[in-house]
C-alpha atoms as a PDB file:
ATOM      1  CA  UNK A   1     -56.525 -17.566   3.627  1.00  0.00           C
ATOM      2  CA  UNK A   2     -56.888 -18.181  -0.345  1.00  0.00           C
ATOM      3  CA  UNK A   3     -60.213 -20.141  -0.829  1.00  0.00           C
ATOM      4  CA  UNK A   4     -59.139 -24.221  -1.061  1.00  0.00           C
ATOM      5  CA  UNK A   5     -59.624 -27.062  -4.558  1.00  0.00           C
ATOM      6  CA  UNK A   6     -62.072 -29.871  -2.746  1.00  0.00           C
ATOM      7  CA  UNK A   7     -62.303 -32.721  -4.039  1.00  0.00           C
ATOM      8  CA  UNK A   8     -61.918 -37.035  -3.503  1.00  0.00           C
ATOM      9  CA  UNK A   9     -59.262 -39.006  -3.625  1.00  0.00           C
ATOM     10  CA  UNK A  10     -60.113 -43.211  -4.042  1.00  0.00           C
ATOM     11  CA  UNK A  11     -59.119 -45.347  -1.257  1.00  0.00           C
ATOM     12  CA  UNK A  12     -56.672 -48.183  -2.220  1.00  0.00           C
ATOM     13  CA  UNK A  13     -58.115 -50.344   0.179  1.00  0.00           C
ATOM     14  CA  UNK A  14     -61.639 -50.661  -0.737  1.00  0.00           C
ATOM     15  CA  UNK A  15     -62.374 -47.666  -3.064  1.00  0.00           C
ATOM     16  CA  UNK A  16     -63.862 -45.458  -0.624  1.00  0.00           C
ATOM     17  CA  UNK A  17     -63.991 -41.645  -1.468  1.00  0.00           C
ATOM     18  CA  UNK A  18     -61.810 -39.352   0.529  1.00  0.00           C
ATOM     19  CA  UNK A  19     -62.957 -35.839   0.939  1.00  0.00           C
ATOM     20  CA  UNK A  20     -59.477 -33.303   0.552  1.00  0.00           C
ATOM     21  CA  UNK A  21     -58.710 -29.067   0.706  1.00  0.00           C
ATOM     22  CA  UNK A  22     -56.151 -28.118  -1.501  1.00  0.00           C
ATOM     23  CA  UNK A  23     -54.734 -25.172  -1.117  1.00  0.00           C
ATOM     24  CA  UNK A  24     -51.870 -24.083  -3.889  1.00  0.00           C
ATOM     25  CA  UNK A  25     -48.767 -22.562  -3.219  1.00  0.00           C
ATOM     26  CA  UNK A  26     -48.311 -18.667  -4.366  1.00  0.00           C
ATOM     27  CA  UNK A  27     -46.520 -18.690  -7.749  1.00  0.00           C
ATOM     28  CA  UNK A  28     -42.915 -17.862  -5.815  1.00  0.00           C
ATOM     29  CA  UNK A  29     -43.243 -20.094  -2.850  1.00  0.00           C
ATOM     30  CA  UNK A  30     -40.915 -23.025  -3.302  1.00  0.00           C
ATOM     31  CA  UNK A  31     -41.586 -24.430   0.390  1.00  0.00           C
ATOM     32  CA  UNK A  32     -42.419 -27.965   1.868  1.00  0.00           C
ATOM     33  CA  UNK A  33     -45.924 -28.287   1.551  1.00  0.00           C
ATOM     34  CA  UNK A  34     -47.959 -29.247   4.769  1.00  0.00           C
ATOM     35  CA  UNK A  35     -50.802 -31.976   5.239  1.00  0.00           C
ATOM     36  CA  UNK A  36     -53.070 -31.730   7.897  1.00  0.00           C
ATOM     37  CA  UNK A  37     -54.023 -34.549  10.052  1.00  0.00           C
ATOM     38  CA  UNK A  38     -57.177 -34.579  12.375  1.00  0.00           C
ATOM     39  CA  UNK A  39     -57.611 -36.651  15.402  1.00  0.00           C
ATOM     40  CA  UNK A  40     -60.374 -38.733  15.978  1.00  0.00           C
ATOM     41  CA  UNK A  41     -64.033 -37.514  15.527  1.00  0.00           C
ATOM     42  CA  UNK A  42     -62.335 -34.198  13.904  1.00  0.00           C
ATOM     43  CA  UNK A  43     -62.802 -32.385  10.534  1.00  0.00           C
ATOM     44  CA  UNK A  44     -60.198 -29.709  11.154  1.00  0.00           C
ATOM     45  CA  UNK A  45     -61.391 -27.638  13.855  1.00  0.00           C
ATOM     46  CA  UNK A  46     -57.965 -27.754  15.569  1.00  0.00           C
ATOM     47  CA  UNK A  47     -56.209 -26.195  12.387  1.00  0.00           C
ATOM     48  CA  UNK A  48     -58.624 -23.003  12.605  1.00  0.00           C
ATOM     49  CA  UNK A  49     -55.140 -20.576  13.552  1.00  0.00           C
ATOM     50  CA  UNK A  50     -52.632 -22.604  11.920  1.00  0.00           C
ATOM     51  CA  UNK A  51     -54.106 -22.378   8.393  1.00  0.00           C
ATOM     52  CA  UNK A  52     -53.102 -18.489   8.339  1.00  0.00           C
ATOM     53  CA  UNK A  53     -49.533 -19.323   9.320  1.00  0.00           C
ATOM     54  CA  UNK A  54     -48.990 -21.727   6.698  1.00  0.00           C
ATOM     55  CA  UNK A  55     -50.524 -19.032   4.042  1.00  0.00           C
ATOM     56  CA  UNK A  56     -47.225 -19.016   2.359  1.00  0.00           C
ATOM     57  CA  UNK A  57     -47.188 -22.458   1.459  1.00  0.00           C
ATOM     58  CA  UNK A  58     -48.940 -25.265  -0.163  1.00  0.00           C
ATOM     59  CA  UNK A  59     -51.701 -26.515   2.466  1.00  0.00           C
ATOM     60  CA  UNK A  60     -53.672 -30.141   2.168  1.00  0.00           C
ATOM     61  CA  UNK A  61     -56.363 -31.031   4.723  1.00  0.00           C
ATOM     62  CA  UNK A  62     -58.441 -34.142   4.696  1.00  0.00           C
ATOM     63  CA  UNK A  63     -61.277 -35.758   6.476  1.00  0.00           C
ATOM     64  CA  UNK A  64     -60.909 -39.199   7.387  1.00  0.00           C
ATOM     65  CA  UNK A  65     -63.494 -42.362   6.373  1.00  0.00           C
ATOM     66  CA  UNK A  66     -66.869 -41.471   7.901  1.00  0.00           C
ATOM     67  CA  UNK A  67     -65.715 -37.771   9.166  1.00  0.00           C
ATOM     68  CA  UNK A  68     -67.086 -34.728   7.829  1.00  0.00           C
ATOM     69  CA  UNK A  69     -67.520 -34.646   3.888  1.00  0.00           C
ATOM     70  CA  UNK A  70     -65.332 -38.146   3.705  1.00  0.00           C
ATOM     71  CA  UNK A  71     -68.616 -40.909   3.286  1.00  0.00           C
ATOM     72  CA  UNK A  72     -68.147 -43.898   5.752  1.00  0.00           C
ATOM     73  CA  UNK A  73     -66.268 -46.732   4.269  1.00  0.00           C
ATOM     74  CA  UNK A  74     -67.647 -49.311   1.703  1.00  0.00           C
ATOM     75  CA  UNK A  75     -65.667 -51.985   3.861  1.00  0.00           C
ATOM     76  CA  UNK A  76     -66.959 -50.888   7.600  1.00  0.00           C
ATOM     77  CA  UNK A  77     -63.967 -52.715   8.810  1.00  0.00           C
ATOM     78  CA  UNK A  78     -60.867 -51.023   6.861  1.00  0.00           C
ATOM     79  CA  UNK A  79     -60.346 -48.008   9.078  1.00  0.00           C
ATOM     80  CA  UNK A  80     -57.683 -49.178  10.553  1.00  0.00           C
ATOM     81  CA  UNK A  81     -54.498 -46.526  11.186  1.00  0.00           C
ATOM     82  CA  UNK A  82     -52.646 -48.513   8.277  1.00  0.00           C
ATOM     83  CA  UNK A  83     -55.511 -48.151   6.271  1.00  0.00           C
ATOM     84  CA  UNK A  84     -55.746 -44.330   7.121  1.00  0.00           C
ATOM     85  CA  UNK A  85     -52.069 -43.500   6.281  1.00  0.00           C
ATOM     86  CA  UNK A  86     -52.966 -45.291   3.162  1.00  0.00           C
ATOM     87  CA  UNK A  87     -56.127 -42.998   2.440  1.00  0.00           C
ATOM     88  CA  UNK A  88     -53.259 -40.070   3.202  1.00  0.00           C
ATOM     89  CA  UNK A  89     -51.124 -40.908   0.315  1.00  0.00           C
ATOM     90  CA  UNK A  90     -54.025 -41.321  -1.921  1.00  0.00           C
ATOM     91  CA  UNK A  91     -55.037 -37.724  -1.238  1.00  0.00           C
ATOM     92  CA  UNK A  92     -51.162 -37.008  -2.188  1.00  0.00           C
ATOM     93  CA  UNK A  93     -51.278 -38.788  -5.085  1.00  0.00           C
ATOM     94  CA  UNK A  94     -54.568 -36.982  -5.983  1.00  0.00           C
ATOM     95  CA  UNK A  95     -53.170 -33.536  -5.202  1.00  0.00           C
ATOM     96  CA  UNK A  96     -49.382 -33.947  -7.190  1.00  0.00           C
ATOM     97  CA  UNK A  97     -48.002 -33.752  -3.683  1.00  0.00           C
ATOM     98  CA  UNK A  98     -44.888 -36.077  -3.713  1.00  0.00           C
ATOM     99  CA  UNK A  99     -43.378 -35.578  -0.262  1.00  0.00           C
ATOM    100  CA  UNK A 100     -44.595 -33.113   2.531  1.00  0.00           C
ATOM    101  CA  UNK A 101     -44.565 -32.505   6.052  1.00  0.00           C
ATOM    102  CA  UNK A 102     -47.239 -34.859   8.177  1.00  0.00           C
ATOM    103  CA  UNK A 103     -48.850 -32.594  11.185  1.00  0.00           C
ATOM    104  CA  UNK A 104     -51.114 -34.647  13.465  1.00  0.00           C
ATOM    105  CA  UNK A 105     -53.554 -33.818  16.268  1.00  0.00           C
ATOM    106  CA  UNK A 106     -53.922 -36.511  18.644  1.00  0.00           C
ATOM    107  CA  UNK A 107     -54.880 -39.547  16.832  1.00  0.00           C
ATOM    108  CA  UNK A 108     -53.216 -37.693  13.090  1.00  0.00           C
ATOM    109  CA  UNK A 109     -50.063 -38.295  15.434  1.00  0.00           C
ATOM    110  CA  UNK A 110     -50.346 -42.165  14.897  1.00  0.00           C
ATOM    111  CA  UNK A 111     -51.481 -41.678  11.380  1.00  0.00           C
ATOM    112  CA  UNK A 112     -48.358 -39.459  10.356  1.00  0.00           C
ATOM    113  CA  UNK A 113     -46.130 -41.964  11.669  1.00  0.00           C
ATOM    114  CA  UNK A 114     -47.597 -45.369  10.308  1.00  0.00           C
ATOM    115  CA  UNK A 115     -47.513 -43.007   7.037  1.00  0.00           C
ATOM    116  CA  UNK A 116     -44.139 -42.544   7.461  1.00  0.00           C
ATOM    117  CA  UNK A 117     -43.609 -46.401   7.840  1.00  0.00           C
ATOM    118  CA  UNK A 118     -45.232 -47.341   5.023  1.00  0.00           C
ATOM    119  CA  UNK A 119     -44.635 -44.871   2.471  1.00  0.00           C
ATOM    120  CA  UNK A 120     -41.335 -43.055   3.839  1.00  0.00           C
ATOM    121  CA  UNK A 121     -40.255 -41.328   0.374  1.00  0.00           C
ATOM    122  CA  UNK A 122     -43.597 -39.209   0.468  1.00  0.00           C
ATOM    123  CA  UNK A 123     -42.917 -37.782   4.323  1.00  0.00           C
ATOM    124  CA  UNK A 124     -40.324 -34.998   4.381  1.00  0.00           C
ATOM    125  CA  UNK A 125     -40.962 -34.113   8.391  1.00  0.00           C
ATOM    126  CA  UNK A 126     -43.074 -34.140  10.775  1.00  0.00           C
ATOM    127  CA  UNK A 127     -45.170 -31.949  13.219  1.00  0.00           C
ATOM    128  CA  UNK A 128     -46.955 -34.196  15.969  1.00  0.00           C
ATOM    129  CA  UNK A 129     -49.321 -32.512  18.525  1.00  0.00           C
ATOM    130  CA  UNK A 130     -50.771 -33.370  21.891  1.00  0.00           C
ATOM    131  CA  UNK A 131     -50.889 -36.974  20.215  1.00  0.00           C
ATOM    132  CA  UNK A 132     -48.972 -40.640  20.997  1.00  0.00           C
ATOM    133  CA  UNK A 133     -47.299 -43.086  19.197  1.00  0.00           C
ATOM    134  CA  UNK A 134     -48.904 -45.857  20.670  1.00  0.00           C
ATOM    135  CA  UNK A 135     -51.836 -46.856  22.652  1.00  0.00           C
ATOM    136  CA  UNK A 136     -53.288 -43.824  23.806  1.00  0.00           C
ATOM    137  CA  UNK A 137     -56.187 -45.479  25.713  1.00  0.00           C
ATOM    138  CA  UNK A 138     -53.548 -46.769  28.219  1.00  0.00           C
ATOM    139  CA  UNK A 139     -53.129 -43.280  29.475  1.00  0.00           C
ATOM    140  CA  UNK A 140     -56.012 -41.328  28.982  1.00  0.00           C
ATOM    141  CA  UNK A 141     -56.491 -39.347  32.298  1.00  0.00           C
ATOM    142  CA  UNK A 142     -53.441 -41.018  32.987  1.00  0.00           C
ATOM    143  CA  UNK A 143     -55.027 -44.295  33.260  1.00  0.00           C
ATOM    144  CA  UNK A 144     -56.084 -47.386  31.639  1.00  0.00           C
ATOM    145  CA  UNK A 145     -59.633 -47.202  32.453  1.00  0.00           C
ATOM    146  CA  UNK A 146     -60.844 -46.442  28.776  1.00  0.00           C
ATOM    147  CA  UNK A 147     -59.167 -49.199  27.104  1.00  0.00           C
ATOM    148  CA  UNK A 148     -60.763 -51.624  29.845  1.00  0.00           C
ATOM    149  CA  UNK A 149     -64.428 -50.648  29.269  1.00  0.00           C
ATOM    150  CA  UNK A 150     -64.077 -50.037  25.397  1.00  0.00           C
ATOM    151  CA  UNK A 151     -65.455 -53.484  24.740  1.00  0.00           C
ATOM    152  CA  UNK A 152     -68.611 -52.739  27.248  1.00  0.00           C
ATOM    153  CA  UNK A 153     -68.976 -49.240  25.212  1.00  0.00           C
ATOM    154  CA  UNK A 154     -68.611 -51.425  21.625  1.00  0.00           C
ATOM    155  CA  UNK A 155     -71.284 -53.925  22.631  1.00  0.00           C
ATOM    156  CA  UNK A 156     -73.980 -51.373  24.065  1.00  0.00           C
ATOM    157  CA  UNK A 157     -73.470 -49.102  20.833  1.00  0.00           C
ATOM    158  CA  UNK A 158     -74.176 -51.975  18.995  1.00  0.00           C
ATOM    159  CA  UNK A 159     -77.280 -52.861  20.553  1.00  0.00           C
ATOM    160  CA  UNK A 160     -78.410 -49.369  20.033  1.00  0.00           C
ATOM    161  CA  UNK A 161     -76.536 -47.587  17.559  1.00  0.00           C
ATOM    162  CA  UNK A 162     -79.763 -45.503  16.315  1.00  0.00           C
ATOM    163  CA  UNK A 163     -80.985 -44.314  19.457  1.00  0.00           C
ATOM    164  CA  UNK A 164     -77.193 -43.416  20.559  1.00  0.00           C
ATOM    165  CA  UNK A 165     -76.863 -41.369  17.310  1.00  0.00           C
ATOM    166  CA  UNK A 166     -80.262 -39.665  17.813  1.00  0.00           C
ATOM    167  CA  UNK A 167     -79.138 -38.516  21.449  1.00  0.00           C
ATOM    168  CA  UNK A 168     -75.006 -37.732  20.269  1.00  0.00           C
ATOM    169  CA  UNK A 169     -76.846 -35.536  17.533  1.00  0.00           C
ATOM    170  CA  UNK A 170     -79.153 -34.047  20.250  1.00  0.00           C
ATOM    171  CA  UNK A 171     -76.794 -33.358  22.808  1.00  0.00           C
ATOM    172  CA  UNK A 172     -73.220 -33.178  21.625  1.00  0.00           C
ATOM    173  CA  UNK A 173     -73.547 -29.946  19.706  1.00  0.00           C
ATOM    174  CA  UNK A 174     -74.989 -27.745  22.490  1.00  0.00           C
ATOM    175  CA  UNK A 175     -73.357 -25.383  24.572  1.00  0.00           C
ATOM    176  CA  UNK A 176     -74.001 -27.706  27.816  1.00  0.00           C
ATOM    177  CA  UNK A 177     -71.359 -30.094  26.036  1.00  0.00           C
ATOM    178  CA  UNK A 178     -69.162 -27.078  25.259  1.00  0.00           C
ATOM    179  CA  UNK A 179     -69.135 -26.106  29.344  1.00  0.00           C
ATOM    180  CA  UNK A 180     -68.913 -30.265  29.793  1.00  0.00           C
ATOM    181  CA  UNK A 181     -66.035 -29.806  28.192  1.00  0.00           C
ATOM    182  CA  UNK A 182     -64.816 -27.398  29.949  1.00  0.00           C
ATOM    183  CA  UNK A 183     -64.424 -28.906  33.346  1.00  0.00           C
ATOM    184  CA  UNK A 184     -63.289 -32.198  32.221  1.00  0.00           C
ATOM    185  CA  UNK A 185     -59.997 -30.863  29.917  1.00  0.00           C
ATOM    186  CA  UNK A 186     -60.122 -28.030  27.380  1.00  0.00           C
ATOM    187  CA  UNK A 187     -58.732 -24.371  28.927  1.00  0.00           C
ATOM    188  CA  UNK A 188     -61.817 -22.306  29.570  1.00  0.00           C
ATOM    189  CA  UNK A 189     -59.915 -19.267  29.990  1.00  0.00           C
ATOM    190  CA  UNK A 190     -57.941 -20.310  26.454  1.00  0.00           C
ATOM    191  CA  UNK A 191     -60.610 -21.442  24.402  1.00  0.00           C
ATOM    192  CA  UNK A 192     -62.833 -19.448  22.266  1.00  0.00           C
ATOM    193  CA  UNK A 193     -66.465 -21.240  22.115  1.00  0.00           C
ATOM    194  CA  UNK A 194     -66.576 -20.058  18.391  1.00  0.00           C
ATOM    195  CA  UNK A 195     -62.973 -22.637  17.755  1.00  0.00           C
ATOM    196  CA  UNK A 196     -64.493 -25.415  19.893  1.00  0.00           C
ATOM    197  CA  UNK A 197     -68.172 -26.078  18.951  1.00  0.00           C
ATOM    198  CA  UNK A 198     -67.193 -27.445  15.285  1.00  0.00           C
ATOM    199  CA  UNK A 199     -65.305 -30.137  16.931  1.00  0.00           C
ATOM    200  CA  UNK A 200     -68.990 -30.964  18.715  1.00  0.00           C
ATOM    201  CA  UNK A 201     -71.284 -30.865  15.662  1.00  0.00           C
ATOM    202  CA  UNK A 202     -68.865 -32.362  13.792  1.00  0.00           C
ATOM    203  CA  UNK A 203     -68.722 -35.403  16.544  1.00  0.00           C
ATOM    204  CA  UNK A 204     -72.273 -35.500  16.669  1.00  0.00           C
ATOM    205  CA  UNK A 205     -72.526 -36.113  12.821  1.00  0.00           C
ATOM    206  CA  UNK A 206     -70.491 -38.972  13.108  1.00  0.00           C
ATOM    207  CA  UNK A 207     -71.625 -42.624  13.191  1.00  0.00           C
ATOM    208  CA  UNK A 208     -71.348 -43.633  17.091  1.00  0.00           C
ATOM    209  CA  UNK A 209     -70.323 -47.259  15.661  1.00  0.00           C
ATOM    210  CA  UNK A 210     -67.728 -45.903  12.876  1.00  0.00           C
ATOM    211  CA  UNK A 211     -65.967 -43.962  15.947  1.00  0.00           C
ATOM    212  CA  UNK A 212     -65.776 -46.547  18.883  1.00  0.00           C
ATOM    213  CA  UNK A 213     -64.340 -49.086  16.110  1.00  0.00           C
ATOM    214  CA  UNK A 214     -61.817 -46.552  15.097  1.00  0.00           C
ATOM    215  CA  UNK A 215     -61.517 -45.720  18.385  1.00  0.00           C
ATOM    216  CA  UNK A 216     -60.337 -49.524  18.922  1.00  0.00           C
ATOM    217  CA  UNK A 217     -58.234 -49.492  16.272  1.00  0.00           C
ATOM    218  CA  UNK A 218     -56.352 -46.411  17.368  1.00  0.00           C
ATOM    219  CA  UNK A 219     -55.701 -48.071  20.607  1.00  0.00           C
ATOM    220  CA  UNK A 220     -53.941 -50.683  19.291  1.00  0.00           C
ATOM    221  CA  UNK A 221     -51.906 -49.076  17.381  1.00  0.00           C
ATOM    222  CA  UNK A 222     -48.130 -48.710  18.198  1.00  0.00           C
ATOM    223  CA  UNK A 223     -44.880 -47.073  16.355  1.00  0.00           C
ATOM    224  CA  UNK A 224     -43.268 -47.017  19.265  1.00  0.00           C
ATOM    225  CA  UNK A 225     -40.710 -49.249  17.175  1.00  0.00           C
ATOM    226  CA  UNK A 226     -40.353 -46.479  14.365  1.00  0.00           C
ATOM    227  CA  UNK A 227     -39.503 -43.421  16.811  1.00  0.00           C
ATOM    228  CA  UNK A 228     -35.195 -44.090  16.781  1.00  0.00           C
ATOM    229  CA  UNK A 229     -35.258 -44.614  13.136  1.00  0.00           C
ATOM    230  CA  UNK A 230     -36.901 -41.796  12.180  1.00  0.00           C
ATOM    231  CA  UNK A 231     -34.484 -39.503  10.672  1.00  0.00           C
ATOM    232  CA  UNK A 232     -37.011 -36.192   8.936  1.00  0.00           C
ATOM    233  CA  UNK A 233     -36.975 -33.297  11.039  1.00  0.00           C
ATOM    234  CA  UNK A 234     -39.684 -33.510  13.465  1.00  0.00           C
ATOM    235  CA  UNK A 235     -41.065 -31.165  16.038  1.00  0.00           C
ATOM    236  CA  UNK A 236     -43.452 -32.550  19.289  1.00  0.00           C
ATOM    237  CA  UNK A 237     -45.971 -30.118  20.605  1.00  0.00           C
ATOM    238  CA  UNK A 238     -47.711 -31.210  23.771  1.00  0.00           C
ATOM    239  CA  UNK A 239     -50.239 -29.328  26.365  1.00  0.00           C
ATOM    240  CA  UNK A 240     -48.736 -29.653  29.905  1.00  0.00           C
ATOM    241  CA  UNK A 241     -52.500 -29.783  30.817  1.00  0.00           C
ATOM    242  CA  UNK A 242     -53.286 -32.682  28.389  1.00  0.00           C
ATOM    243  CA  UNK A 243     -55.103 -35.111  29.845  1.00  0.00           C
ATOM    244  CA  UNK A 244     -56.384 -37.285  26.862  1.00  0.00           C
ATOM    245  CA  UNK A 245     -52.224 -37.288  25.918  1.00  0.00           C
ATOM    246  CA  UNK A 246     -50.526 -36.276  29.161  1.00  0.00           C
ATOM    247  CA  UNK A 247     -47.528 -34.189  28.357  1.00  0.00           C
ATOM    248  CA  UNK A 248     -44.877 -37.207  29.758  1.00  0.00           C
ATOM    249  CA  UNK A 249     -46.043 -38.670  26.638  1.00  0.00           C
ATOM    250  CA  UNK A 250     -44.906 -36.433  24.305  1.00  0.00           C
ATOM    251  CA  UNK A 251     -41.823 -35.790  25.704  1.00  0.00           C
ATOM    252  CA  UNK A 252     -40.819 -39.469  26.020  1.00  0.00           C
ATOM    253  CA  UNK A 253     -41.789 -39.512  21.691  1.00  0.00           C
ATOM    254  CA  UNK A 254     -39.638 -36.066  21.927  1.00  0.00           C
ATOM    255  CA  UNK A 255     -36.428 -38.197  23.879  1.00  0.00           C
ATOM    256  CA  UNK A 256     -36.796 -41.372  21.507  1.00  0.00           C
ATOM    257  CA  UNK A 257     -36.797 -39.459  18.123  1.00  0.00           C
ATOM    258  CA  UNK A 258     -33.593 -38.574  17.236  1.00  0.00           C
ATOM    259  CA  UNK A 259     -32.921 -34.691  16.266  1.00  0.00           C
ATOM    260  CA  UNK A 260     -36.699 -34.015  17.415  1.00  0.00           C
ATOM    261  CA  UNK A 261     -37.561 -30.339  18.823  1.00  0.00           C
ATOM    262  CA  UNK A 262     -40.432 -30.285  21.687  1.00  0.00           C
ATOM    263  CA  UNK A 263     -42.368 -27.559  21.942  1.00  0.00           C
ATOM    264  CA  UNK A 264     -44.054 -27.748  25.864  1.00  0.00           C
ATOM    265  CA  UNK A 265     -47.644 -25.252  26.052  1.00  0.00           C
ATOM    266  CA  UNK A 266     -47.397 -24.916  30.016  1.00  0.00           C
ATOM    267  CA  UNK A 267     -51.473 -23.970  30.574  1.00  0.00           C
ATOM    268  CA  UNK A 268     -52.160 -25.764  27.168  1.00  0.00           C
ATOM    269  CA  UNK A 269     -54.922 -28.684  26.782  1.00  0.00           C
ATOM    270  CA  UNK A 270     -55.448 -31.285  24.373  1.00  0.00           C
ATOM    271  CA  UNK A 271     -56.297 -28.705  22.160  1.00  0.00           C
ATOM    272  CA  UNK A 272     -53.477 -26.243  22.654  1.00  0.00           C
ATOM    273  CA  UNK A 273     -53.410 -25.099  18.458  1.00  0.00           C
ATOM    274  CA  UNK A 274     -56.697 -23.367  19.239  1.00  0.00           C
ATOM    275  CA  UNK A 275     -55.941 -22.060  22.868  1.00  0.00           C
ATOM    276  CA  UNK A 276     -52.464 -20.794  22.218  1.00  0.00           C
ATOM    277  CA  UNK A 277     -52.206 -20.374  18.718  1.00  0.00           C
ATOM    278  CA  UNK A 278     -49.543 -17.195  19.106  1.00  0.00           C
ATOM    279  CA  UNK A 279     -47.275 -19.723  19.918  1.00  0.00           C
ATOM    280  CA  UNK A 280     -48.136 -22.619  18.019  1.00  0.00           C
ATOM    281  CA  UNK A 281     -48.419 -20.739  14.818  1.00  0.00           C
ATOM    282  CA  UNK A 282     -44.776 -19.124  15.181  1.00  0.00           C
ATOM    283  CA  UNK A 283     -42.654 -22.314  16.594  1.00  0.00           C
ATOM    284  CA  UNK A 284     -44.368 -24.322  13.284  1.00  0.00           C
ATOM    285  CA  UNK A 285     -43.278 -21.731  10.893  1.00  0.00           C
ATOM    286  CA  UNK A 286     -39.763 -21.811  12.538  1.00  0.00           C
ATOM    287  CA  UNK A 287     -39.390 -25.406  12.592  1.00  0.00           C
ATOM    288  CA  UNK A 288     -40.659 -25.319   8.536  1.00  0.00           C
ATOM    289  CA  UNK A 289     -37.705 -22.830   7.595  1.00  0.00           C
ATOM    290  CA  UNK A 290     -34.919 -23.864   9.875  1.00  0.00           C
ATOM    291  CA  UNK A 291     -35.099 -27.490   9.818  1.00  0.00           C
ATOM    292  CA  UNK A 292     -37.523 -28.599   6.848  1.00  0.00           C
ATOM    293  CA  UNK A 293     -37.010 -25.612   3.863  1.00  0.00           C
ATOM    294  CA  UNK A 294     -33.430 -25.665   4.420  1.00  0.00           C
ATOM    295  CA  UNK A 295     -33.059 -29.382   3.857  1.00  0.00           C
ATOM    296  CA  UNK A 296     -34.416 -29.515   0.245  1.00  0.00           C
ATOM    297  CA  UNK A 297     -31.688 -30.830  -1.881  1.00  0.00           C
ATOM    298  CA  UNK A 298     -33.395 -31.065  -5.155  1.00  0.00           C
ATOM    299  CA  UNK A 299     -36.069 -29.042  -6.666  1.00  0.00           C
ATOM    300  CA  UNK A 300     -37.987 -32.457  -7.439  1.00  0.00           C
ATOM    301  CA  UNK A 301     -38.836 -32.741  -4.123  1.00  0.00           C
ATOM    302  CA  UNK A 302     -41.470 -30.616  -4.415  1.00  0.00           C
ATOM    303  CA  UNK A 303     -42.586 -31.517  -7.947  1.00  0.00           C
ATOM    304  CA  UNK A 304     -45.981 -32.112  -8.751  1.00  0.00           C
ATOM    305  CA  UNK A 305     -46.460 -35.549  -9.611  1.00  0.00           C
ATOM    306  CA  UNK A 306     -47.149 -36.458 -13.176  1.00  0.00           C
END
């Protein structure tokens, strides 16, 4: 793929920096452009495939507050999901993006939508993947045991955030994590270590205290009340081997959006992109230029702003 602009967006919030790729549409493509949203602990590992299907179009990734080349916040406590989809349209604003199609990995999933709640005349459809709309620690592993002992995890971290950072740094980007990881949800057969192990080191530079907040806040965090009003096209991708976002999830977002396509990976994990990506990659370009390119009524739509 073309090499990417970087740069930072500002925060409205608290004036953080917000590290961004850019990458610019070829001079005839007139097509939706496409911002990419990580999940939690993620700096676009997840994306790897994708980024060569959506070569024909223009392309915006983005790290979130304390991930990868984004800085942690100036105000530790605004990282929030509302102040995320906030940081979003900052990096649109930054860009000359004025609406575009929101796709979301796991925890992206809650950021595209509270984006689309808040700012709903920059969001012109959505692509949500092995994510939920609300409360995802209620069902990890199909249980509720995470969101129970995430105050016990907050409290220990913050009795020892150094040492826990010195050992997530040691440990986390090894391949005993990677094989760890194997057994407890990601698709051996599917996954290629050379896709996973950025989604490790990038973990392991992350502040232990920066991710169980966020972690907290993504918990929280419903739009369960947004999904029958939603009227962009949207299309649901979910792992039928998910177990951070257990399939039944996705297809009960699928159900209450109205219009919504669902695309179901059978043997597919949490992080299907990466271990099916010959059928990721297709059913998004599909869903771009039979229910998103089609829809563009007026060439502004795609204007850069000025």
């Amino acid at each position: 793929m073309r090499p990417p602009r970087r740069g930072y967006a500002i925060s409205p919030a608290d004036r953080s920096p917000v590290f961004f790729e850019h990458w610019e549409a070829t001079p005839v493509a007139r097509r939706a452009p496409v911002v990419l949203c990580d999940g939690i602990g993620c700096d676009g590992y997840v994306w790897r495939h994708l980024l060569d299907d959506l070569a024909d179009r223009e392309v915006v990734h983005w790290h979130y507050r304390g991930h990868g080349r984004t800085p942690p916040p100036r105000d530790p406590a605004r990282v929030a999901i509302a102040d995320l989809a906030d940081d979003l349209v900052a990096v649109l604003d930054e860009v000359g993006v004025r609406r575009a199609v929101l796709a979301g990995h796991s925890m992206g999933v809650q950021v595209a939508l509270e984006a689309l709640r808040r700012h709903p005349t920059r969001v012109r459809g959505l692509i949500l993947a092995c994510g939920a709309p609300s409360h995802p620690l209620r069902t990890f592993h199909g249980a509720a045991v995470l969101e129970e002992i995430l105050p016990r995890i907050q409290k220990l971290v913050a009795r020892a955030p150094s040492l826990l950072n010195r050992i997530s740094r040691a440990v986390l980007p090894t391949r005993l994590a990677f094989e760890i990881a194997t057994r407890l949800e990601i698709n051996r057969e599917l996954v290629d270590p050379d896709d996973f192990m950025p989604y490790l080191e990038g973990m392991a530079r992350m502040d232990v205290r920066l991710f169980t907040t966020m972690l907290g806040e993504a918990g929280r965090h419903s739009a369960d009340d947004l999904l029958p009003q939603i009227e962009v096209p949207t299309l649901v991708i979910a792992g039928g081997r998910d177990g951070f976002t257990p399939p039944a999830r996705s297809h009960e977002m699928a159900d209450r959006i109205p219009g919504a396509d669902l695309l179901l990976i059978e043997e597919g994990s949490h992080t299907a992109p990466i271990e099916r990506p010959e059928l990721v990659g297709p059913a998004v370009t599909r869903f771009l230029h039979e229910r998103v390119d089609p829809a563009r009524s007026q060439p502004e739509d795609v204007e850069i702003a000025g």
